[in-house]
PDB file of N, CA and C in Angstrom:
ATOM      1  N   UNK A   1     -23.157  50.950 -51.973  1.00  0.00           N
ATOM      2  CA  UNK A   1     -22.268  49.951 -52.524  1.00  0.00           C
ATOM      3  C   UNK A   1     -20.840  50.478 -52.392  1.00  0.00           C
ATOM      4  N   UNK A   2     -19.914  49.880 -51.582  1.00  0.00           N
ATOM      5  CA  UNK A   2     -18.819  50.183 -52.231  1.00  0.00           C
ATOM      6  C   UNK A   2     -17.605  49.652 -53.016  1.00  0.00           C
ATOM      7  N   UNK A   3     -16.381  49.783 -52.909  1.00  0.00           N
ATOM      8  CA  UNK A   3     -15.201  49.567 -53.717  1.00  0.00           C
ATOM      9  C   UNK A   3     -15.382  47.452 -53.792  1.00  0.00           C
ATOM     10  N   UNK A   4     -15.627  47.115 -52.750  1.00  0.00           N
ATOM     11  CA  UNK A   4     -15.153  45.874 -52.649  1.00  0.00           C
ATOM     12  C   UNK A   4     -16.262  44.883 -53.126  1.00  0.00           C
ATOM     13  N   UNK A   5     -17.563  45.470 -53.034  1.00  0.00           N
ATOM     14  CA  UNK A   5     -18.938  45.040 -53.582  1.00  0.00           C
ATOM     15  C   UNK A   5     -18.904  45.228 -55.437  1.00  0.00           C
ATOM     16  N   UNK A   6     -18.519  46.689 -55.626  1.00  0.00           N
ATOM     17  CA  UNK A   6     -18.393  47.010 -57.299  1.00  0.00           C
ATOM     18  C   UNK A   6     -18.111  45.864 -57.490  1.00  0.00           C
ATOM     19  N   UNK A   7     -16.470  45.751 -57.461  1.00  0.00           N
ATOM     20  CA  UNK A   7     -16.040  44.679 -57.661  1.00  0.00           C
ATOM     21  C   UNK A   7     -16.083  43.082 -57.785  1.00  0.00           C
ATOM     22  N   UNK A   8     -17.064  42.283 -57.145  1.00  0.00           N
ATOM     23  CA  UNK A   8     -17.249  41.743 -57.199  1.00  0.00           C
ATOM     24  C   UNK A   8     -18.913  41.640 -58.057  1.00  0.00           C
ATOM     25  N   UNK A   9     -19.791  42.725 -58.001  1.00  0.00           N
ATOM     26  CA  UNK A   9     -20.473  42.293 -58.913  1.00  0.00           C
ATOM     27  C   UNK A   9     -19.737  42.811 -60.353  1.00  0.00           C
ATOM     28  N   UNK A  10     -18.855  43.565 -60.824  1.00  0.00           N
ATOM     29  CA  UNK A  10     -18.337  43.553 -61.925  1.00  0.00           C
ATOM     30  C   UNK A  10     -17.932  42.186 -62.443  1.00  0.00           C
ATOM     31  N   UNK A  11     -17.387  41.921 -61.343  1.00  0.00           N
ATOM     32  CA  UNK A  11     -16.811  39.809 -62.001  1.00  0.00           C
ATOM     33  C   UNK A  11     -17.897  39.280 -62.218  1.00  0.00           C
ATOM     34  N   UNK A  12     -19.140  39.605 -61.456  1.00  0.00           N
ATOM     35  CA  UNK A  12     -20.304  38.827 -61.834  1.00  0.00           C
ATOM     36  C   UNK A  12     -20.868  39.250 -63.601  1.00  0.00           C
ATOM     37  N   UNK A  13     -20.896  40.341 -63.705  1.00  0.00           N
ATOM     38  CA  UNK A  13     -21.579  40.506 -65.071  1.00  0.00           C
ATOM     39  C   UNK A  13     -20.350  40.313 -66.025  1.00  0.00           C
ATOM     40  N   UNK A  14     -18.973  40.334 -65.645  1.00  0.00           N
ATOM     41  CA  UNK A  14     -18.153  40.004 -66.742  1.00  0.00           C
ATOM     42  C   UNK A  14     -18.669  38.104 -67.036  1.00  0.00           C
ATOM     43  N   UNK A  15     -18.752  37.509 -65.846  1.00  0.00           N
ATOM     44  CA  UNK A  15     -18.865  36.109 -66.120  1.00  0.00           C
ATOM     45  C   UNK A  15     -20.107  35.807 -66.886  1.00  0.00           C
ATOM     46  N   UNK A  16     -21.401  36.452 -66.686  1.00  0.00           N
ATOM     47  CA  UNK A  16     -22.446  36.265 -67.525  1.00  0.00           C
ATOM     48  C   UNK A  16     -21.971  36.919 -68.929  1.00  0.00           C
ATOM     49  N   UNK A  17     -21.746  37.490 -68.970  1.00  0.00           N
ATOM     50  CA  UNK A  17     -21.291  37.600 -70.567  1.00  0.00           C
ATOM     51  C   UNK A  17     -20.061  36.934 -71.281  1.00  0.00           C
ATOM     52  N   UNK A  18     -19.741  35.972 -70.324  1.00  0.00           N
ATOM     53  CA  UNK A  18     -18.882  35.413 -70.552  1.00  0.00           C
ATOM     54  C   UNK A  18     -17.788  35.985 -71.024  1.00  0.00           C
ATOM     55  N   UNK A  19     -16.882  37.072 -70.676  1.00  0.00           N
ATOM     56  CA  UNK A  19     -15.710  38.110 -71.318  1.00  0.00           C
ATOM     57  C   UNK A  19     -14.675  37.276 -70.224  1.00  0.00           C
ATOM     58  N   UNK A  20     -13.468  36.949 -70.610  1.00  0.00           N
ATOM     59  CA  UNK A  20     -12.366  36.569 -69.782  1.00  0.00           C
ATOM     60  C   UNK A  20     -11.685  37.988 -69.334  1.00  0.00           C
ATOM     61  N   UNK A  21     -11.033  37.461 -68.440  1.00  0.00           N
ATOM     62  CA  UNK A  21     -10.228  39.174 -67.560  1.00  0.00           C
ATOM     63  C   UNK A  21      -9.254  39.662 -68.656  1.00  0.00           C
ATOM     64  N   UNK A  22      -8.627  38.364 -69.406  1.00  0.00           N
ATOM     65  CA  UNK A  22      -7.494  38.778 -70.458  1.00  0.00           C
ATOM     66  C   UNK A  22      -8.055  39.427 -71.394  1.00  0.00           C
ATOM     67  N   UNK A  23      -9.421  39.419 -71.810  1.00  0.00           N
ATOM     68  CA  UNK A  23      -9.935  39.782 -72.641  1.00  0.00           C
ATOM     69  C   UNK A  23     -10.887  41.530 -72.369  1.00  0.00           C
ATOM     70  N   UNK A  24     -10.942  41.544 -71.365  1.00  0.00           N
ATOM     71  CA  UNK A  24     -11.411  43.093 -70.988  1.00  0.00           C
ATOM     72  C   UNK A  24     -10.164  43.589 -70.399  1.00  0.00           C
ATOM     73  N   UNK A  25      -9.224  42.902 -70.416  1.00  0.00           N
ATOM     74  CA  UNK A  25      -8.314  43.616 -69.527  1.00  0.00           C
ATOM     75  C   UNK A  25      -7.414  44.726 -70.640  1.00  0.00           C
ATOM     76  N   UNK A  26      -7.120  43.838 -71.978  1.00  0.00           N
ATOM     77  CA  UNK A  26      -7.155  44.111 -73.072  1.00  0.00           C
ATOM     78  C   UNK A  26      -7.749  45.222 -73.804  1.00  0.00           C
ATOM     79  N   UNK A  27      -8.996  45.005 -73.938  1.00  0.00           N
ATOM     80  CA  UNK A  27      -9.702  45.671 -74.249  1.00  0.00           C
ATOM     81  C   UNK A  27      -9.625  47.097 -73.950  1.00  0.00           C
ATOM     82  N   UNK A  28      -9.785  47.131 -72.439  1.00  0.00           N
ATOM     83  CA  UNK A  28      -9.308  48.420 -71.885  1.00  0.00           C
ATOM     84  C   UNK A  28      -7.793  49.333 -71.408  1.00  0.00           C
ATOM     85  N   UNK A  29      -7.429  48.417 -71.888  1.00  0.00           N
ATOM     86  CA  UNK A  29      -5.577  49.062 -71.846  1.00  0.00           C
ATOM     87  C   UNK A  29      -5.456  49.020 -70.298  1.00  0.00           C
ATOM     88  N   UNK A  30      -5.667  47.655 -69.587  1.00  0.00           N
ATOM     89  CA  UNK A  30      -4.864  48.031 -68.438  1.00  0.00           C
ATOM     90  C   UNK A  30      -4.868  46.363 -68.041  1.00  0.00           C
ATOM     91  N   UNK A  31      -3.548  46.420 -66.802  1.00  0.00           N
ATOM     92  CA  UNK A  31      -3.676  45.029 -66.726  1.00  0.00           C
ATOM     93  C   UNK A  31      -4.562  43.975 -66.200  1.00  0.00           C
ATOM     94  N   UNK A  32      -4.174  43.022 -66.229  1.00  0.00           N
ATOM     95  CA  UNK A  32      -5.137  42.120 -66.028  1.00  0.00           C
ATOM     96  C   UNK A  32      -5.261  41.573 -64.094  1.00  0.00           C
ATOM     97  N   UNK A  33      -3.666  41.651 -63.738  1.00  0.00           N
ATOM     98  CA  UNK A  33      -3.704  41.937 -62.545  1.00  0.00           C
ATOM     99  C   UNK A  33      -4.239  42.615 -61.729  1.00  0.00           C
ATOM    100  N   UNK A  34      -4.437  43.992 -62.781  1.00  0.00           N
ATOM    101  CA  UNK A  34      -5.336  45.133 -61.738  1.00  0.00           C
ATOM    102  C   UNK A  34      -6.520  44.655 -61.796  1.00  0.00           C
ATOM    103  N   UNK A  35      -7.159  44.142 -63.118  1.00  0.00           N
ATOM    104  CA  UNK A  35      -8.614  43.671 -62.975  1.00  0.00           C
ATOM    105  C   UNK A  35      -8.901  42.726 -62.201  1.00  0.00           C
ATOM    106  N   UNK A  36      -8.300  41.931 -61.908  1.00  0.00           N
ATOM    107  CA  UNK A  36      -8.155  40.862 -61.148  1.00  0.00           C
ATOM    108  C   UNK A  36      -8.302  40.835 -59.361  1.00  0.00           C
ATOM    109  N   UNK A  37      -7.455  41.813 -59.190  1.00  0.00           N
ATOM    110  CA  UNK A  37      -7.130  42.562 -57.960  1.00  0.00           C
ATOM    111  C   UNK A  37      -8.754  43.159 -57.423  1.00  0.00           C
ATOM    112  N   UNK A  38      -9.075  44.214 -58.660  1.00  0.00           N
ATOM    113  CA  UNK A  38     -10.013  44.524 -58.124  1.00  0.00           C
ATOM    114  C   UNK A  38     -11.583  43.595 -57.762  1.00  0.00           C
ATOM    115  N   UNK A  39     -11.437  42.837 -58.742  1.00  0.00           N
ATOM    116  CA  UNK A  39     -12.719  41.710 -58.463  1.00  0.00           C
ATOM    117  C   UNK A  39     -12.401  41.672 -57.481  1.00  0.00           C
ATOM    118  N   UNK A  40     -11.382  41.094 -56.948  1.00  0.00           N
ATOM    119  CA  UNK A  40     -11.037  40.483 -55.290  1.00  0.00           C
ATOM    120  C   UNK A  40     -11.095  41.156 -54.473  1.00  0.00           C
ATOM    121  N   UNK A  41     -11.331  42.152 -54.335  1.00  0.00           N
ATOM    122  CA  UNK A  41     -11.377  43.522 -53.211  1.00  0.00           C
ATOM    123  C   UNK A  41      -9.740  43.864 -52.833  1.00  0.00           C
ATOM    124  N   UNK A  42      -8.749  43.724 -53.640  1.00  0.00           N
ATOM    125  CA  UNK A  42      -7.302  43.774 -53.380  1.00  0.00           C
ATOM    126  C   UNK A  42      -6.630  45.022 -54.198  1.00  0.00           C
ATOM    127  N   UNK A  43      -7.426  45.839 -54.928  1.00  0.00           N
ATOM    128  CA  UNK A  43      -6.827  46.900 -55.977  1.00  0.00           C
ATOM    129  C   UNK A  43      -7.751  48.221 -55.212  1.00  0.00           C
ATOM    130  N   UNK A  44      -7.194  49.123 -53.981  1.00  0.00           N
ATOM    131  CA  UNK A  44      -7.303  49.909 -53.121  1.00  0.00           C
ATOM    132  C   UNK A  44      -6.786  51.031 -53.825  1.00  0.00           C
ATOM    133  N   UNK A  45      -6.087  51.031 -54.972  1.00  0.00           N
ATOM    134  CA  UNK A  45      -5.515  52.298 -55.440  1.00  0.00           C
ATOM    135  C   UNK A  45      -6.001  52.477 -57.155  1.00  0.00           C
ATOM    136  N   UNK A  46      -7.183  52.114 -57.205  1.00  0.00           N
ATOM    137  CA  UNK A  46      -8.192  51.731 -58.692  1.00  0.00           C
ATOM    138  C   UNK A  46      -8.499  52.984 -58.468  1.00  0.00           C
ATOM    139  N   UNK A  47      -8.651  53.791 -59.706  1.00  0.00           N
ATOM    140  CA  UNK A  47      -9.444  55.168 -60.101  1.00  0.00           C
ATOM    141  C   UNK A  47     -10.522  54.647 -60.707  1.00  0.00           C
ATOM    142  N   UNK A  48     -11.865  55.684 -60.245  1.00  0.00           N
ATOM    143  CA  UNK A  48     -13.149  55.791 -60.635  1.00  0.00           C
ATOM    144  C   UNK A  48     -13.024  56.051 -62.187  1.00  0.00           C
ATOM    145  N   UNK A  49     -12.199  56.143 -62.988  1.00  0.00           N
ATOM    146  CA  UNK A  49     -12.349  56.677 -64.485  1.00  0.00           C
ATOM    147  C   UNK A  49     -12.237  55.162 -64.578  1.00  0.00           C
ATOM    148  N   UNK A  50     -10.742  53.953 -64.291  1.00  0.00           N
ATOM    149  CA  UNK A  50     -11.100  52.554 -64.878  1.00  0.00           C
ATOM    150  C   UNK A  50     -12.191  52.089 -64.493  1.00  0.00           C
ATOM    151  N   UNK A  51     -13.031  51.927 -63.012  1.00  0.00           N
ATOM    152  CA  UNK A  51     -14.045  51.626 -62.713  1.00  0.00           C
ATOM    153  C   UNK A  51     -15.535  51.835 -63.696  1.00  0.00           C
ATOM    154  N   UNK A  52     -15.529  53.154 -64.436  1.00  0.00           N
ATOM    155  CA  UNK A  52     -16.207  53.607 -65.457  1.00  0.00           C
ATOM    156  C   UNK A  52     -16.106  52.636 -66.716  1.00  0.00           C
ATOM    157  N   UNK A  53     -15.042  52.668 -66.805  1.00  0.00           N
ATOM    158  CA  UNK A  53     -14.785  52.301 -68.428  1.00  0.00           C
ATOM    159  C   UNK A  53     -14.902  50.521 -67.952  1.00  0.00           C
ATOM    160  N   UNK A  54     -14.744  49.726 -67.485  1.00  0.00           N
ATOM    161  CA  UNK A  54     -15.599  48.958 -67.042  1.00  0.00           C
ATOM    162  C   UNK A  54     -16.726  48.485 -67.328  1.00  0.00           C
ATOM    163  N   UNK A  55     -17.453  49.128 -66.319  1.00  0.00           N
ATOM    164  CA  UNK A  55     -18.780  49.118 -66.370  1.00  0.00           C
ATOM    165  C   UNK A  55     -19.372  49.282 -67.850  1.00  0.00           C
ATOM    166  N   UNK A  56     -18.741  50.549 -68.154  1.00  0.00           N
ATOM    167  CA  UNK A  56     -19.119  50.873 -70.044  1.00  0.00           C
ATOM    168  C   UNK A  56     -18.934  49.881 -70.640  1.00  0.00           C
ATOM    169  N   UNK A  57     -17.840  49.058 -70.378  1.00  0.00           N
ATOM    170  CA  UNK A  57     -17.150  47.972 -71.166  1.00  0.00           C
ATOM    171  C   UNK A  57     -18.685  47.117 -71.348  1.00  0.00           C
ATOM    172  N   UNK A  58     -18.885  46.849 -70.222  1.00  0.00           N
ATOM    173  CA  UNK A  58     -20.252  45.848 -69.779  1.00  0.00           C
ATOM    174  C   UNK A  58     -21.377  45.984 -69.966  1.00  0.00           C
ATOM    175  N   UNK A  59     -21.559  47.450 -70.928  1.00  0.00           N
ATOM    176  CA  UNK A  59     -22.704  48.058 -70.988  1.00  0.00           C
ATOM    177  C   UNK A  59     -23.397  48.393 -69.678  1.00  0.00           C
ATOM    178  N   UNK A  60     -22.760  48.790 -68.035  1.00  0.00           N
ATOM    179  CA  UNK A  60     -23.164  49.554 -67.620  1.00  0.00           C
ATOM    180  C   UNK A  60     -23.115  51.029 -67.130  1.00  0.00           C
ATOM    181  N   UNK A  61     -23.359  52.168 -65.975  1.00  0.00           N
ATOM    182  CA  UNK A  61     -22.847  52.920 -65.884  1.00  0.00           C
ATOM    183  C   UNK A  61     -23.494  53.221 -64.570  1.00  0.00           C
ATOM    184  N   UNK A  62     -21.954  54.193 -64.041  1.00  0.00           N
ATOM    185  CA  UNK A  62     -22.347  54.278 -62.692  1.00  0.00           C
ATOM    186  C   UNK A  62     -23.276  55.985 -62.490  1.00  0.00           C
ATOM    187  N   UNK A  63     -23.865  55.969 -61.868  1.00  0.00           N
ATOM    188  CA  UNK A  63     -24.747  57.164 -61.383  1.00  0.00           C
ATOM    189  C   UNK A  63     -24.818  57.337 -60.121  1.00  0.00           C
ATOM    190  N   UNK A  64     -25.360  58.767 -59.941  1.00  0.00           N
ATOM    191  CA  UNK A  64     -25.899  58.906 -58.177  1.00  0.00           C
ATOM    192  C   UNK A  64     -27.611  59.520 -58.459  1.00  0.00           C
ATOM    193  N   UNK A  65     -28.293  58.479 -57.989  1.00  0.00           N
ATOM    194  CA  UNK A  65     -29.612  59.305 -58.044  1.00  0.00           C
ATOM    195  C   UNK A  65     -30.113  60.124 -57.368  1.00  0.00           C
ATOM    196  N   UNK A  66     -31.684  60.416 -57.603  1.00  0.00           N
ATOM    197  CA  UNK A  66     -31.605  61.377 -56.679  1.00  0.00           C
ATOM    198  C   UNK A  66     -32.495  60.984 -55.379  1.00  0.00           C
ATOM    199  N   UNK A  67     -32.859  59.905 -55.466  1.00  0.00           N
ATOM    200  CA  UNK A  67     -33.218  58.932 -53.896  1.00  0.00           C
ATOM    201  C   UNK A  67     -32.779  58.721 -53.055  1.00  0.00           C
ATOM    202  N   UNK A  68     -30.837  58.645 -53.382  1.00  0.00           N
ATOM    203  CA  UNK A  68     -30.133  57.845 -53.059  1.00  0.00           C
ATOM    204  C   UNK A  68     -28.833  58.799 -52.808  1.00  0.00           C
ATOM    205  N   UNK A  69     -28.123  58.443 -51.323  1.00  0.00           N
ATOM    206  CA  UNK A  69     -27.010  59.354 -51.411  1.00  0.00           C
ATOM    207  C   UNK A  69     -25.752  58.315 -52.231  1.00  0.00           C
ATOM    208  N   UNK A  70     -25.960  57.311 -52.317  1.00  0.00           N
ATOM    209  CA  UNK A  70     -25.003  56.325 -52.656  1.00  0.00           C
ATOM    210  C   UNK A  70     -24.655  56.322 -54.152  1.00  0.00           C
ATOM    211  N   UNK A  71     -23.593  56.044 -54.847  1.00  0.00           N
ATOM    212  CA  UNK A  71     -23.728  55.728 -56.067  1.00  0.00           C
ATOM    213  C   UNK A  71     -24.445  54.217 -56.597  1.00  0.00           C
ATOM    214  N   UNK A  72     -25.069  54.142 -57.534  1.00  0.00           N
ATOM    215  CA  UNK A  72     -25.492  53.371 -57.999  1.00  0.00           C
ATOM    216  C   UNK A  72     -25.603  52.957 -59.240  1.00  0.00           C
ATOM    217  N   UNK A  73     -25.437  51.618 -59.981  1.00  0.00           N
ATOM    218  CA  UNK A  73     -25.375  51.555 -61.503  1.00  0.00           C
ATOM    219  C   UNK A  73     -26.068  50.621 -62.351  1.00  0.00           C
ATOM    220  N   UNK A  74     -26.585  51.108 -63.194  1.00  0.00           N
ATOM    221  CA  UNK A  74     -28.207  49.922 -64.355  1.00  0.00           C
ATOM    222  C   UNK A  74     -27.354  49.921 -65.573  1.00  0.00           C
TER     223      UNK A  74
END
């Protein structure tokens, strides 16, 4: 998976839980543009720590197993 895929399934599980971008964007102290950006595959200069806190936000988290050279996240 990478940067531009995260991203777009992140918009996906923000939308099932119905959370608005203003509202996680918030949440996590950063803007909403960047969140925005990154759903869209347009935020190329996103650190793996917001990408984390994210996912946490969403109740998920990213891992690397040990099947798998890729990262992956449940």
């Amino acid at each position: 998976m990478d940067f531009l895929e995260l991203g777009v399934m992140i918009k996906t599980l923000r939308d099932e839980q119905k959370v608005t971008q203003k509202q996680m964007a918030e949440h996590l102290a950063i803007s909403r543009a960047t969140l925005s950006a990154f759903e869209n595959g347009r935020a190329g200069d996103i650190g793996i720590k917001k990408v984390m806190l994210m996912l946490d936000y969403l109740g998920y988290q990213l891992r690397i197993g040990k099947k798998s050279r890729l990262p992956t996240f449940e």
